[in-house]
Protein backbone atom coordinates (compact mmCIF):
# COMPACT_ATOMS: atom_id res chain seq x y z
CA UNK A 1 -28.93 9.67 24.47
CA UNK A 2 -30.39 12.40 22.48
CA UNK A 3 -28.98 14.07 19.27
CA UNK A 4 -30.48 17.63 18.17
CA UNK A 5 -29.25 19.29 14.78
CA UNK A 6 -29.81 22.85 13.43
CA UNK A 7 -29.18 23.86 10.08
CA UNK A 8 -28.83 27.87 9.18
CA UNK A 9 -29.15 28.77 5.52
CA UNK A 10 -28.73 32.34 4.79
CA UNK A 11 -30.61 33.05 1.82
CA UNK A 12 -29.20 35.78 -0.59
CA UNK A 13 -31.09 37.52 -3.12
CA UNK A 14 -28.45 37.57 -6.35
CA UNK A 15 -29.67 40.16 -8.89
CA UNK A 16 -29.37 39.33 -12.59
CA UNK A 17 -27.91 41.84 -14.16
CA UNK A 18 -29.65 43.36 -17.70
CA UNK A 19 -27.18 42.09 -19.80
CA UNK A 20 -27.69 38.61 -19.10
CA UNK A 21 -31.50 39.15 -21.14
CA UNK A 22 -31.92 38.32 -24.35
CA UNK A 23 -29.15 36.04 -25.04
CA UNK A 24 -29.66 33.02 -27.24
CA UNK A 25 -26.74 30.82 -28.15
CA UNK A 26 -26.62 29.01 -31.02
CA UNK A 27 -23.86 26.67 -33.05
CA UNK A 28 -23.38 26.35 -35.96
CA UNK A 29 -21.13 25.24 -38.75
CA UNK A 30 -22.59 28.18 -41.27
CA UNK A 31 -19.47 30.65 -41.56
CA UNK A 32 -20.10 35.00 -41.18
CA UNK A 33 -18.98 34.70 -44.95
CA UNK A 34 -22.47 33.14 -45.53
CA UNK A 35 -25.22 34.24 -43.23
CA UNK A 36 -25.16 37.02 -40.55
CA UNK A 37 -25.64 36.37 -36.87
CA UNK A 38 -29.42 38.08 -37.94
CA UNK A 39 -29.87 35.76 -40.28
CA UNK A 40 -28.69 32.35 -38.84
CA UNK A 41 -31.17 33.02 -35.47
CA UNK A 42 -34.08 34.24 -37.99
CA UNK A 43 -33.54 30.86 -39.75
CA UNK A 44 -33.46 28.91 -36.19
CA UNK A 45 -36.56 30.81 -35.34
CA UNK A 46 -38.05 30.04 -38.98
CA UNK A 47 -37.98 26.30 -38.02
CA UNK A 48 -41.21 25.53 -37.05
CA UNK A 49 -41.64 21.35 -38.79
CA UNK A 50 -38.82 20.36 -37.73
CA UNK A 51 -37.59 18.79 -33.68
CA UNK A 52 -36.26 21.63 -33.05
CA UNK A 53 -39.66 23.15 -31.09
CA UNK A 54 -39.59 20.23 -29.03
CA UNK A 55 -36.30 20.97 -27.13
CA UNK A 56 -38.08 23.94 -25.78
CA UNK A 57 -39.49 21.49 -22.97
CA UNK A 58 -35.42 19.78 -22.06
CA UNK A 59 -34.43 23.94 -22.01
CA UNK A 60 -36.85 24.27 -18.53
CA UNK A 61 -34.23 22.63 -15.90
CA UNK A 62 -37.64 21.18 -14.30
CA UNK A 63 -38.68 19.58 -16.68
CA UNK A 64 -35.84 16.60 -17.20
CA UNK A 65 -34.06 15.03 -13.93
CA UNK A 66 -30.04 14.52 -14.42
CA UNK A 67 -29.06 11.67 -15.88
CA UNK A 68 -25.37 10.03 -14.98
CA UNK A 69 -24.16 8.61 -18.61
CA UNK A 70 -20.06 8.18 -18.29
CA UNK A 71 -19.41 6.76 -21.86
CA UNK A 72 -19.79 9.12 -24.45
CA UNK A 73 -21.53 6.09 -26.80
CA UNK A 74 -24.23 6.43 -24.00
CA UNK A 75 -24.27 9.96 -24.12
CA UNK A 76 -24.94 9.83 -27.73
CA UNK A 77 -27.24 6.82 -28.00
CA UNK A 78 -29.50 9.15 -25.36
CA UNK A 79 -29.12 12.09 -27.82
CA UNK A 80 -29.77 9.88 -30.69
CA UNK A 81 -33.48 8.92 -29.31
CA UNK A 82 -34.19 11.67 -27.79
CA UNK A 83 -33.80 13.18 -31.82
CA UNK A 84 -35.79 10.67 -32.92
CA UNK A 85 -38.37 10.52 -30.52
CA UNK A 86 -38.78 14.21 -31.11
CA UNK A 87 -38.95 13.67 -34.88
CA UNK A 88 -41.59 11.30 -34.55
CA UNK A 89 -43.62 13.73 -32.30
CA UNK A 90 -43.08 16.48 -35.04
CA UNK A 91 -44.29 14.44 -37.99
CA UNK A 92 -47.43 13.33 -35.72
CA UNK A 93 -48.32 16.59 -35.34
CA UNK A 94 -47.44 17.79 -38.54
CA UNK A 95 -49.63 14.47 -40.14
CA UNK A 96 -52.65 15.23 -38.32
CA UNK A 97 -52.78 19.15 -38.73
CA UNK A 98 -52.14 18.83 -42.73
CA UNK A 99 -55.15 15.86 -42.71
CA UNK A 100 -57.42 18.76 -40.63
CA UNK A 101 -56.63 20.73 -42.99
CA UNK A 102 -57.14 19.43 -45.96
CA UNK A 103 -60.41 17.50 -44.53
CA UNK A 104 -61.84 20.64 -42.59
CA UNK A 105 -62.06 19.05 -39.66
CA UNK A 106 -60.93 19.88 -36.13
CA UNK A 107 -60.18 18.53 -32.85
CA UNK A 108 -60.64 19.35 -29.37
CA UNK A 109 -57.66 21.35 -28.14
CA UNK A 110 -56.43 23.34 -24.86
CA UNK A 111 -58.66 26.36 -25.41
CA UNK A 112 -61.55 24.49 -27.69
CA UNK A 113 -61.20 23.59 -31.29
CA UNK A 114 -58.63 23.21 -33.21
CA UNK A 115 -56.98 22.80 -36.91
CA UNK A 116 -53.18 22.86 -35.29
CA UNK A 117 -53.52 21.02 -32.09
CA UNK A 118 -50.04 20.10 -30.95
CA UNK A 119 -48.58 16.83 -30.80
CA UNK A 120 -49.03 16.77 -26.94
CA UNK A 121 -52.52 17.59 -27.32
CA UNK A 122 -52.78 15.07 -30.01
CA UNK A 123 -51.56 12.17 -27.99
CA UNK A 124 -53.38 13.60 -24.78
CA UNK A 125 -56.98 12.75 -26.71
CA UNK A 126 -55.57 8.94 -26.86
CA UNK A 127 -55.28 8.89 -22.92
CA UNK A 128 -58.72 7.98 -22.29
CA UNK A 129 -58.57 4.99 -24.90
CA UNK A 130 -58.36 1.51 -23.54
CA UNK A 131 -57.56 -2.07 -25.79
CA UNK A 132 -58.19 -4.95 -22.93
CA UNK A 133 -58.23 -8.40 -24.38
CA UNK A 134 -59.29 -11.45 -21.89
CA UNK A 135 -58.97 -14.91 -21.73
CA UNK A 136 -62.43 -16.72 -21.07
CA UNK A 137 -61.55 -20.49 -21.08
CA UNK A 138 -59.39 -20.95 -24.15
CA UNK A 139 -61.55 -18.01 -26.13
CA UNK A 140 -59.61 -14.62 -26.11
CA UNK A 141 -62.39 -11.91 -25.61
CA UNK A 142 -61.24 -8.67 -26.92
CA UNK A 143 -62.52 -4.88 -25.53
CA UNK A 144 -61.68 -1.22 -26.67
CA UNK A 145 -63.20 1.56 -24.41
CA UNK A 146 -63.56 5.05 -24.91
CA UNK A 147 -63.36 5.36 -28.36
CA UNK A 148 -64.45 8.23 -30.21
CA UNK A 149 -65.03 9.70 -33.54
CA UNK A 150 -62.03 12.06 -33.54
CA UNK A 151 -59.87 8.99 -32.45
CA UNK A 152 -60.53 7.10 -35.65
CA UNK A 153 -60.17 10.86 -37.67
CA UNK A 154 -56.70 10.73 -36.37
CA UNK A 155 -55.93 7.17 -36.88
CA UNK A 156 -57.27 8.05 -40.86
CA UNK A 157 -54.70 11.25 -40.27
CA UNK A 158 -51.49 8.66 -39.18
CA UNK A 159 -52.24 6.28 -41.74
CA UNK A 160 -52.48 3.95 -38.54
CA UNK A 161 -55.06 1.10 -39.21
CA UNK A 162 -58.27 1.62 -37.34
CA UNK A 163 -59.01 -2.08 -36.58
CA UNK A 164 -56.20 -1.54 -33.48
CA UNK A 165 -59.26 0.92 -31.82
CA UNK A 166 -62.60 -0.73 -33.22
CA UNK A 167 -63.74 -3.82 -31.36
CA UNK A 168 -63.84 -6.97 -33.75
CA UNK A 169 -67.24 -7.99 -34.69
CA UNK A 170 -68.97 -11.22 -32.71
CA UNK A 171 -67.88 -14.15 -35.36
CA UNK A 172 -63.79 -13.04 -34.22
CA UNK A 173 -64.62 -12.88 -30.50
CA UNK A 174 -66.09 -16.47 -30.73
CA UNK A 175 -63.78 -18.14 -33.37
C-alpha cells in the first residue's frame, strides 16, 4: 500500500504599512507631570552602562527559542537571571574598557584594535584559552594553552587572579 501527500501553501506578500515605523514602546512608572514622552525615550536611549543594551540581542525573535514556563515564580526566576547575567556582562565590559583606558592599552576587536571592545568581544578572546589538569599516577599534572598577553591584561582589568591562566611552576606540578 502506498500513501502520497501534497501540501499547497499560498504565500502572500502582507505590506507593512508606514505607520507601523518608528515605534518604540516603553513603560514606565515616570508620570507626563515629570518627564515628556521626548524626554523619557532620550533617557532610555542615554543608557548606555547599564543591561539595558544587552536586551537588544532577546528583541531579534531569532535569536532566543520559546521557552514554556507555566508558573509565574518560573517566569520570574528566568527574568531574574537573565537581569543578572546581563549585569554581569555590562560591568565586564565596562571593567575592562575603563582599565584600557586608563592603562592605554587596547585589545583586538571586530574591525582591529580597540579601547571599547564589547563584552562579547571580550569573552570571545577567552575562547581559545584552555586549563587541562591530568592525573599521572597519583601526581595531578596541570596545563593552560593558548594564553596570551592581552588575556592576563584583562584578568589585571577583572581583578580576576592570574594564577587561574598561568601554568604553576615545576616544584607544584611535582609536589
Amino acid at each position: 500500500m502506498e500513501q502520497r501527500y501534497r501540501v499547497v501553501v499560498e504565500v502572500e506578500t502582507v505590506e507593512r504599512a508606514e505607520d507601523d515605523y518608528g515605534w518604540t514602546v516603553l513603560a514606565t512608572t515616570i508620570g507626563g507631570e515629570i518627564c515628556t514622552d521626548a524626554e523619557i525615550l532620550q533617557a532610555y536611549n542615554d543608557q548606555h552602562s547599564t543591561v539595558e543594551p544587552g536586551f537588544r540581542w532577546i528583541k531579534n525573535p531569532a535569536a532566543i527559542t520559546p521557552v514554556w514556563l507555566e508558573k509565574p515564580e518560573r517566569i520570574a526566576a528566568l527574568a531574574m537571571l537573565t537581569v543578572v547575567g546581563l549585569l554581569v556582562y555590562a560591568l565586564i565590559q565596562r571593567q575592562v574598557r575603563l582599565y584600557l583606558h586608563d592603562q592605554q592599552q587596547s585589545l583586538s576587536g571586530n574591525k582591529g584594535l580597540t579601547t571599547t571592545p564589547t563584552a562579547a568581544v571580550i569573552l570571545t578572546l577567552f575562547s581559545s584559552v584552555m586549563r587541562v589538569q591530568l592525573m599521572l599516577d597519583t601526581t595531578p599534572v596541570l596545563h593552560i594553552y593558548g594564553v596570551q598577553p592581552y588575556h592576563l591584561l584583562v584578568c589585571d582589568a577583572l581583578g580576576i587572579d592570574r594564577g587561574w591562566y598561568t601554568a604553576p611552576s615545576h616544584q607544584e606540578n611535582s609536589a
